[in-house]
C-alpha atoms as a PDB file:
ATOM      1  CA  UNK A   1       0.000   0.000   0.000  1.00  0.00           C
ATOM      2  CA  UNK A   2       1.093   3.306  -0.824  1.00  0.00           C
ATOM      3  CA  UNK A   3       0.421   6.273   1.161  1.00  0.00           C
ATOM      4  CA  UNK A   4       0.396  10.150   0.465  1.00  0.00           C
ATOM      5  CA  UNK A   5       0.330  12.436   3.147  1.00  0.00           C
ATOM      6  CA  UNK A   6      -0.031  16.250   1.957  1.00  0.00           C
ATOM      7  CA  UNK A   7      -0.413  19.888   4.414  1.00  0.00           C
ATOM      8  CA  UNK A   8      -2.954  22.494   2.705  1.00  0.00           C
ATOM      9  CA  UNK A   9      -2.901  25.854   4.404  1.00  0.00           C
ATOM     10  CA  UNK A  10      -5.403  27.827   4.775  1.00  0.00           C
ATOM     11  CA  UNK A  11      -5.216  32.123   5.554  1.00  0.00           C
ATOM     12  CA  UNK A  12      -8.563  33.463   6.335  1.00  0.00           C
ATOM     13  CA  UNK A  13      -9.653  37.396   7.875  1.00  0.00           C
ATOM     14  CA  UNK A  14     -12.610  37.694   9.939  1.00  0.00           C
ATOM     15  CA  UNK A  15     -14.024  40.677  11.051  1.00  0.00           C
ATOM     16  CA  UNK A  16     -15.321  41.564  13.946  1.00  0.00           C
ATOM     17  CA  UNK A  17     -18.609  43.586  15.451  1.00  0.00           C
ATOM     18  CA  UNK A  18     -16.779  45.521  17.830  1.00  0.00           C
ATOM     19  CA  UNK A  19     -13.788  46.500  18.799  1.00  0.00           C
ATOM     20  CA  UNK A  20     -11.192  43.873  20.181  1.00  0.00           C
ATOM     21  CA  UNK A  21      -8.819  43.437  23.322  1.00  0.00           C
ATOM     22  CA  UNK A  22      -8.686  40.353  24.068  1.00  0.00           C
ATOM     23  CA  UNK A  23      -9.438  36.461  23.048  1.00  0.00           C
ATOM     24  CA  UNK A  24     -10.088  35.031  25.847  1.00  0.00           C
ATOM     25  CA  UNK A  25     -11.353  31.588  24.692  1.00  0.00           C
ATOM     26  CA  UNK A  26     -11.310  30.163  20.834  1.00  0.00           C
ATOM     27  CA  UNK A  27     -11.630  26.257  19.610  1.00  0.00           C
ATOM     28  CA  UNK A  28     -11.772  25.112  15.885  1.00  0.00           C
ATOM     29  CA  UNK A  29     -14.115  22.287  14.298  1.00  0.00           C
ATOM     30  CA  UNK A  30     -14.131  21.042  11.199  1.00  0.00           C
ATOM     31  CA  UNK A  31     -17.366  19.221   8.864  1.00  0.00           C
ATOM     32  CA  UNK A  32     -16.617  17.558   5.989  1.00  0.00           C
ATOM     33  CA  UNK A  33     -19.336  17.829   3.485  1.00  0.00           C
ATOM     34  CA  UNK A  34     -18.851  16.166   0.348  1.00  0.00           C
ATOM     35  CA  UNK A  35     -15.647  14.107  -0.915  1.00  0.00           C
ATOM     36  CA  UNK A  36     -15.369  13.435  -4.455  1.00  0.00           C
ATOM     37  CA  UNK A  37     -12.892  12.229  -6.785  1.00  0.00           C
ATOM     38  CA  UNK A  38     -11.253  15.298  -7.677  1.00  0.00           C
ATOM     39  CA  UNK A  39     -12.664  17.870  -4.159  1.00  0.00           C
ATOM     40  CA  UNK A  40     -13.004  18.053  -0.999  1.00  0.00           C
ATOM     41  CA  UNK A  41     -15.909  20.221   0.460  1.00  0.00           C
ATOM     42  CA  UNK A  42     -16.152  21.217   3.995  1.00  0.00           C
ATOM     43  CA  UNK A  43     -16.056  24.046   6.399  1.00  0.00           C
ATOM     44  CA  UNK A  44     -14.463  24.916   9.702  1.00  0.00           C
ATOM     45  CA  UNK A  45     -16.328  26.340  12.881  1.00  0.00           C
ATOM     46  CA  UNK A  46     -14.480  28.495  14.287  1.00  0.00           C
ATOM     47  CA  UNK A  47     -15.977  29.566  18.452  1.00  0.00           C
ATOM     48  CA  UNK A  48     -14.471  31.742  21.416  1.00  0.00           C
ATOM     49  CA  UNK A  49     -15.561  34.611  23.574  1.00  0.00           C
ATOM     50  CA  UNK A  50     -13.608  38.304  23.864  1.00  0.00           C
ATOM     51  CA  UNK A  51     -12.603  40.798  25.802  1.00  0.00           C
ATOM     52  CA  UNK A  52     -14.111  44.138  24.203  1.00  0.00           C
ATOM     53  CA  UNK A  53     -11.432  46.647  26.515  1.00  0.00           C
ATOM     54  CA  UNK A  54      -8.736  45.389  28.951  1.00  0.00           C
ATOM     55  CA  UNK A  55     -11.203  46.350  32.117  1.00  0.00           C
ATOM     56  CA  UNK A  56     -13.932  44.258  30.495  1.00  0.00           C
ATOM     57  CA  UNK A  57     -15.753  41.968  33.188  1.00  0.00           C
ATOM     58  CA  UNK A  58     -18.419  40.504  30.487  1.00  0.00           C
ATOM     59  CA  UNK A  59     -17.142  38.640  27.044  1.00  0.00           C
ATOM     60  CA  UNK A  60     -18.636  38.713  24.076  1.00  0.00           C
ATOM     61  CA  UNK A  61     -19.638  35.308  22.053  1.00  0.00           C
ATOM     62  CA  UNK A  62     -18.256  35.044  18.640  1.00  0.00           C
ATOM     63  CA  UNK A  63     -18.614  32.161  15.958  1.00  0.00           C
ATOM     64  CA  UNK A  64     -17.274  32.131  12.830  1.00  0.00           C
ATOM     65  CA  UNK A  65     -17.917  29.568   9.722  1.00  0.00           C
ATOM     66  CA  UNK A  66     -15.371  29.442   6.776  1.00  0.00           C
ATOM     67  CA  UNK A  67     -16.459  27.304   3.475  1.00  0.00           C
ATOM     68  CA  UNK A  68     -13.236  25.448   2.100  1.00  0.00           C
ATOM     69  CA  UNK A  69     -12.181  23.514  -1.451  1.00  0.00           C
ATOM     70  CA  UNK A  70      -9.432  21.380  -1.683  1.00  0.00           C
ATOM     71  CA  UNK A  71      -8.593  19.909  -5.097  1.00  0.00           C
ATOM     72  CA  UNK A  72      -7.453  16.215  -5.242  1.00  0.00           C
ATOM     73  CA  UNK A  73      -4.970  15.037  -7.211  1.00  0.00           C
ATOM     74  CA  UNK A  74      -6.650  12.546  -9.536  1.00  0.00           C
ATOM     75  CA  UNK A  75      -4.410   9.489  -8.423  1.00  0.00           C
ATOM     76  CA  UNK A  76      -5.619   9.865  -5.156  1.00  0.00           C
ATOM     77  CA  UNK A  77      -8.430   6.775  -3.597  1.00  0.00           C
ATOM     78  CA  UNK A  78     -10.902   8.704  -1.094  1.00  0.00           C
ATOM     79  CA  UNK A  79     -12.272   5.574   0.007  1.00  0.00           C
ATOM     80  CA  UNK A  80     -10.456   5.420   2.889  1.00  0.00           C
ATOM     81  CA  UNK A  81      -9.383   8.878   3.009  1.00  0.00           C
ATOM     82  CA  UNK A  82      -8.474  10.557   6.477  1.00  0.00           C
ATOM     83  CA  UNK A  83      -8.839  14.622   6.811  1.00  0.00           C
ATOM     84  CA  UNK A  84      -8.224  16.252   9.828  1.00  0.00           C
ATOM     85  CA  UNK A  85      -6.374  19.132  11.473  1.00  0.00           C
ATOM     86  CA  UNK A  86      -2.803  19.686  11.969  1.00  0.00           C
ATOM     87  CA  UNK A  87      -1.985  22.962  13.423  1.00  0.00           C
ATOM     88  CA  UNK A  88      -4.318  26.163  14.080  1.00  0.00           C
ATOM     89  CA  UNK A  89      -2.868  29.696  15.204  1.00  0.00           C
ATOM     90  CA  UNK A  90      -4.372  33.333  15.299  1.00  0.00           C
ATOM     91  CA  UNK A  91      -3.758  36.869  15.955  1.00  0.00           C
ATOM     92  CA  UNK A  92      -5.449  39.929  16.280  1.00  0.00           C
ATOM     93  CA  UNK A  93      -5.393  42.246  14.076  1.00  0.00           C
ATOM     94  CA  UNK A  94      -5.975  46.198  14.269  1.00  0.00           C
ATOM     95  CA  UNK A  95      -8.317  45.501  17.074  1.00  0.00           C
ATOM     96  CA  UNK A  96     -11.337  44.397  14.884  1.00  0.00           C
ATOM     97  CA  UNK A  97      -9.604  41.112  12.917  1.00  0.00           C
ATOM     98  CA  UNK A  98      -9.083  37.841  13.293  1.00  0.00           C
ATOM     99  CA  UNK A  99      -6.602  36.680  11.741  1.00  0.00           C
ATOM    100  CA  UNK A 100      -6.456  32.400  10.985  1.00  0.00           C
ATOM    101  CA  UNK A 101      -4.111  30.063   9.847  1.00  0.00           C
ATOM    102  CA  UNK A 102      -5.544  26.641   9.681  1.00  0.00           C
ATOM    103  CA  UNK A 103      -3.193  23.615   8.183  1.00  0.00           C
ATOM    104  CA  UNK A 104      -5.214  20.420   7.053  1.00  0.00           C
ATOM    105  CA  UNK A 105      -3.855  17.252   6.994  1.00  0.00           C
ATOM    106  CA  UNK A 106      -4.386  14.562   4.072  1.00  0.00           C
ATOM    107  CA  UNK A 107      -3.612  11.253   4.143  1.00  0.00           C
ATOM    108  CA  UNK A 108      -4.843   8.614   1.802  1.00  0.00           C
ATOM    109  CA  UNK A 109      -3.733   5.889  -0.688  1.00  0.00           C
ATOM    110  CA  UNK A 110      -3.208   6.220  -4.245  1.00  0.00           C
ATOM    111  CA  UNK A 111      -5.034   4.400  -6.910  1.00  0.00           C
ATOM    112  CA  UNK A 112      -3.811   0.582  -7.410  1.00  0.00           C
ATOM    113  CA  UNK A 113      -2.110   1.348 -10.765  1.00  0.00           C
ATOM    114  CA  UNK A 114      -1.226   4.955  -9.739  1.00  0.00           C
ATOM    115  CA  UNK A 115       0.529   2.606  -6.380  1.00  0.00           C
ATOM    116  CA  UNK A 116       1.858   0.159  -8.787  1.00  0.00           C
ATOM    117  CA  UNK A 117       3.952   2.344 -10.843  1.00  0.00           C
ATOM    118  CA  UNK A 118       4.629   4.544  -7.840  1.00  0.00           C
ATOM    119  CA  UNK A 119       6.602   1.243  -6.763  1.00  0.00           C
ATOM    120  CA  UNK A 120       8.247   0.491  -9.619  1.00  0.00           C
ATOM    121  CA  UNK A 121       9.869   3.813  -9.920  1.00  0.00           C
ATOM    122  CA  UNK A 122      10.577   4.091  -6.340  1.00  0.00           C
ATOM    123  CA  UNK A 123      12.403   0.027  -6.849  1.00  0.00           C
ATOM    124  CA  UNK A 124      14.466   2.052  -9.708  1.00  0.00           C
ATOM    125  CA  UNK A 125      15.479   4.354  -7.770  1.00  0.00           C
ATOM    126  CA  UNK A 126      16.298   2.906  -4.648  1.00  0.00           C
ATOM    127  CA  UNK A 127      18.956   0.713  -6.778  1.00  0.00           C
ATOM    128  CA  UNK A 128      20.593   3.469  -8.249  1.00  0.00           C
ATOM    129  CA  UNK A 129      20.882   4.404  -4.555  1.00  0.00           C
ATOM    130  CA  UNK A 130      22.695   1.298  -3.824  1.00  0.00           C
ATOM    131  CA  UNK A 131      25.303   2.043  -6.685  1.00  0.00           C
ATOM    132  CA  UNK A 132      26.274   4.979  -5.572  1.00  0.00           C
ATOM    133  CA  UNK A 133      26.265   4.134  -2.037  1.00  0.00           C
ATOM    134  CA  UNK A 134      28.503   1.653  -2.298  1.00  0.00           C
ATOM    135  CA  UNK A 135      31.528   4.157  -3.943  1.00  0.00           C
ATOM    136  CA  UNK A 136      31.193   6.556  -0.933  1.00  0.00           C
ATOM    137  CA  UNK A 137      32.973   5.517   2.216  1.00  0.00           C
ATOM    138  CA  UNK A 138      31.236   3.912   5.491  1.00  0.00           C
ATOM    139  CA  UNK A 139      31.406   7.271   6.954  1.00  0.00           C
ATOM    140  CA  UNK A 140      29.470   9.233   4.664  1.00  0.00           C
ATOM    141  CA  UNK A 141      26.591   6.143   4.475  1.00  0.00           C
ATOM    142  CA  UNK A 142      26.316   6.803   8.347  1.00  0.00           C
ATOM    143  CA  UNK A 143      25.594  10.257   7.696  1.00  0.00           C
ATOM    144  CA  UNK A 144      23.081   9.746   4.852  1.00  0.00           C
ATOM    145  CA  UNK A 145      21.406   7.148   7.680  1.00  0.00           C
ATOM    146  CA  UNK A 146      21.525   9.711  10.726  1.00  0.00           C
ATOM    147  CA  UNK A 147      19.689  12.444   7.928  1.00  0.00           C
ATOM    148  CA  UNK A 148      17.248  10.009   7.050  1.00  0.00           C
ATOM    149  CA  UNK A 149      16.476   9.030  10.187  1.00  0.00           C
ATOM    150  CA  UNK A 150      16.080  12.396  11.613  1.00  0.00           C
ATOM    151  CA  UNK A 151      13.662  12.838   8.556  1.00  0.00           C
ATOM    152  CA  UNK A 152      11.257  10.065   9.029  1.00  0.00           C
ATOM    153  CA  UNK A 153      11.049  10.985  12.906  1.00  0.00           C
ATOM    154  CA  UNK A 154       9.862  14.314  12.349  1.00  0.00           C
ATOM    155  CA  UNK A 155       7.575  13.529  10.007  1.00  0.00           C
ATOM    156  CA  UNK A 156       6.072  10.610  11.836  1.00  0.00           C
ATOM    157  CA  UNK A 157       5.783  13.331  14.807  1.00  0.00           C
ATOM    158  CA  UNK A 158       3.807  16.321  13.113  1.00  0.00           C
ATOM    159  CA  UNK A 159       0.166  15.933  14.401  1.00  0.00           C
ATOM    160  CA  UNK A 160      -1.075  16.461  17.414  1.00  0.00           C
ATOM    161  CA  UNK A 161      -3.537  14.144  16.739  1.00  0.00           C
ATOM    162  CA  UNK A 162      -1.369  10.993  16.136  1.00  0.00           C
ATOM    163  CA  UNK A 163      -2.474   9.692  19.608  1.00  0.00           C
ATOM    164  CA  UNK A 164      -5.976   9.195  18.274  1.00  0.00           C
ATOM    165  CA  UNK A 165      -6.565   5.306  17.624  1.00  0.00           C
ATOM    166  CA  UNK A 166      -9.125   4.879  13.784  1.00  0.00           C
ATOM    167  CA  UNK A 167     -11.412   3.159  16.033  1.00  0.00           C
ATOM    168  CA  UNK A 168     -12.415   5.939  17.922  1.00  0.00           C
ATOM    169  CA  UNK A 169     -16.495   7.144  17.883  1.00  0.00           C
ATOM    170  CA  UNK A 170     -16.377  10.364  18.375  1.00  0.00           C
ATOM    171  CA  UNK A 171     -17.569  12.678  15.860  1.00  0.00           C
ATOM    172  CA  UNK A 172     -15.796  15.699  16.421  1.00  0.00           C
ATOM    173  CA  UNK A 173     -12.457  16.825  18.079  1.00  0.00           C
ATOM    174  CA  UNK A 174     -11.968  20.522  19.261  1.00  0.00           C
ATOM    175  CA  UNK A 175      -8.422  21.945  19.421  1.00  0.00           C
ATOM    176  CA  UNK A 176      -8.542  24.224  22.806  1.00  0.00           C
ATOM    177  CA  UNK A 177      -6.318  26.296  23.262  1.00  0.00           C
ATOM    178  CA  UNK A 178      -5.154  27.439  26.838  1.00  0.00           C
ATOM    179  CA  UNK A 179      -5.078  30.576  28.052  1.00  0.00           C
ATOM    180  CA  UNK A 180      -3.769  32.064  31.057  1.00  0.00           C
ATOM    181  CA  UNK A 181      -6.504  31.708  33.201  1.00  0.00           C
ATOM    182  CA  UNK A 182      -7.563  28.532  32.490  1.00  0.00           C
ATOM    183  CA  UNK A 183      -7.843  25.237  34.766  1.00  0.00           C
ATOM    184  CA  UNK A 184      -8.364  21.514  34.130  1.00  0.00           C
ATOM    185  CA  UNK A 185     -12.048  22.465  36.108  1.00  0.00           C
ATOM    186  CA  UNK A 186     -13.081  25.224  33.782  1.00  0.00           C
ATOM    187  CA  UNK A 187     -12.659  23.480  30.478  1.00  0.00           C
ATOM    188  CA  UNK A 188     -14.241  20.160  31.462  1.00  0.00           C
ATOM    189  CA  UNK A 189     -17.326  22.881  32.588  1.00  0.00           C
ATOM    190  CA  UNK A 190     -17.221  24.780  29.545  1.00  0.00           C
ATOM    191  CA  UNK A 191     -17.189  21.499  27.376  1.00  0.00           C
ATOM    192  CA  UNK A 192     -18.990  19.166  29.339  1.00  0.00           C
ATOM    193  CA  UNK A 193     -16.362  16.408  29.189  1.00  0.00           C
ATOM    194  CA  UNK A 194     -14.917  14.232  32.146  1.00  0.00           C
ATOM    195  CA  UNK A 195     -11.559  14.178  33.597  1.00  0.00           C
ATOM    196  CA  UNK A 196     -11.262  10.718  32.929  1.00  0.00           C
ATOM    197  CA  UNK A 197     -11.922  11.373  29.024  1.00  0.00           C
ATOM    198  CA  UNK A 198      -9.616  14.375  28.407  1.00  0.00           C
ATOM    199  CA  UNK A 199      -6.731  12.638  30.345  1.00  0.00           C
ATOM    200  CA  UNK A 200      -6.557   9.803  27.341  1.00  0.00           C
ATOM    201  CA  UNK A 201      -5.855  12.373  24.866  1.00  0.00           C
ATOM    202  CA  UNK A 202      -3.443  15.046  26.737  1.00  0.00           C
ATOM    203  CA  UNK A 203      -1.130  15.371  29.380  1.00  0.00           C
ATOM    204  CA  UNK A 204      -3.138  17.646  32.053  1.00  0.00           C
ATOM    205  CA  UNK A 205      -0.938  17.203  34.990  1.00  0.00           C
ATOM    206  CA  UNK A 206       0.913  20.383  33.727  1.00  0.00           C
ATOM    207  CA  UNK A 207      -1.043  22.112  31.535  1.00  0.00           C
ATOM    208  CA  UNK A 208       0.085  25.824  30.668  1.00  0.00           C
ATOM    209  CA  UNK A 209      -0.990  29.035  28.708  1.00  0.00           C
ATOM    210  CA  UNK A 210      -0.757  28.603  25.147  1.00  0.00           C
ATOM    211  CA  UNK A 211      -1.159  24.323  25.270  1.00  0.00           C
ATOM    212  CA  UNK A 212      -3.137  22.901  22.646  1.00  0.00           C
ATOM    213  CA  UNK A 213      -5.793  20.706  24.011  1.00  0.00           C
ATOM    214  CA  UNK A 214      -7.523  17.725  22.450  1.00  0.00           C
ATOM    215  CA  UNK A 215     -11.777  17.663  23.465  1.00  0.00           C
ATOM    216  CA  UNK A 216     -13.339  14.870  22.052  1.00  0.00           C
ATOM    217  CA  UNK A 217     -17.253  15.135  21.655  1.00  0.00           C
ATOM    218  CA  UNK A 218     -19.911  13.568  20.013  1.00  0.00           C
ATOM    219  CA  UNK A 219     -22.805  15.192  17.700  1.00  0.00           C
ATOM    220  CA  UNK A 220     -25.085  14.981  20.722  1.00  0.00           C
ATOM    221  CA  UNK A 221     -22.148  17.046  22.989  1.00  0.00           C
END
């Protein structure tokens, strides 16, 4: 089986009602809608509460939804296609925008014959490999071993949502992330979720401003 795994960005401006100082909560959902063979439909929710001035007591709600279009490469299977998210920052910007970058992650298998002469030319070149690893001396192989090493860990390492096993039933994951007033109490509140269930998915022995938080719920949550 052969396996592509791809990063699409995504940049994205919201404006505000009023006038903002502060985040002081945010979490990001995504849906997909509709996969076909050559796009991917779907949209992200995107949820928090602000600070209007620094002296604020009350926060205001906002919500955000932002439509997205990925094209597919046509030797791509979405059978069994997995789509999820990577990596989510924000900033404020001129005290009425939100700024969003969103990276999605893509990882599916390609076509049997689009696999099958993936292989072959991968075979090819993995022999001219051999040829000319065999005329450099055992100290520059070790090197080429360390780099490719170090390459394969970091990519195996990317997603914060590797520790997520396929058989899981929830329908939704939000990415929290922690501010500095935030306890392990006040998140399980604000999303309704046990201790016991947001201890399987994150460390929060030590959790600190500016953590990213995994909350699993279900369409019913």
């Amino acid at each position: 089986m052969v396996f592509i795994k791809k990063i699409i960005p995504f940049e994205k401006e919201l404006l505000f009602k009023t006038k903002v100082c502060e985040i002081t909560s945010i979490s990001l959902e995504h849906k997909i809608n509709q996969i076909e063979d050559d796009l991917i439909s779907g949209i992200f929710h995107i949820n928090g509460d602000y600070k209007i001035t620094e002296g604020s007591i009350n926060r205001q709600n906002f919500s955000f939804d932002v439509d997205f279009d990925i094209a597919l490469d046509s030797r791509y299977d979405t059978t069994n296609m997995i789509i999820d998210i990577d990596n989510f920052t924000y900033k404020i910007v001129n005290d009425e925008i939100l700024k969003v970058n969103i990276d999605l992650f893509i990882d599916g298998d390609l076509k049997k014959d689009e696999a099958i002469q993936t292989i072959t030319d991968t075979e090819e070149k993995e022999e001219q490999k051999e040829v000319l690893n065999r005329q450099k001396t055992i100290e520059n192989e070790t090197q080429v071993k360390d780099i490719e090493q170090d390459n394969k860990d970091t990519q195996e390492n990317y997603n914060i949502f590797d520790t997520i096993d396929e058989s899981e039933t929830y329908a939704t994951y939000h990415v929290y992330i922690v501010k500095e007033e935030d306890t392990i109490e006040k998140i399980i509140e604000k999303y309704n979720v046990s201790k016991e269930i947001l201890a399987l998915y994150n460390n929060i022995e030590d959790i600190k401003a500016l953590d990213k938080i995994i909350i699993p719920t279900t369409n019913n949550g």
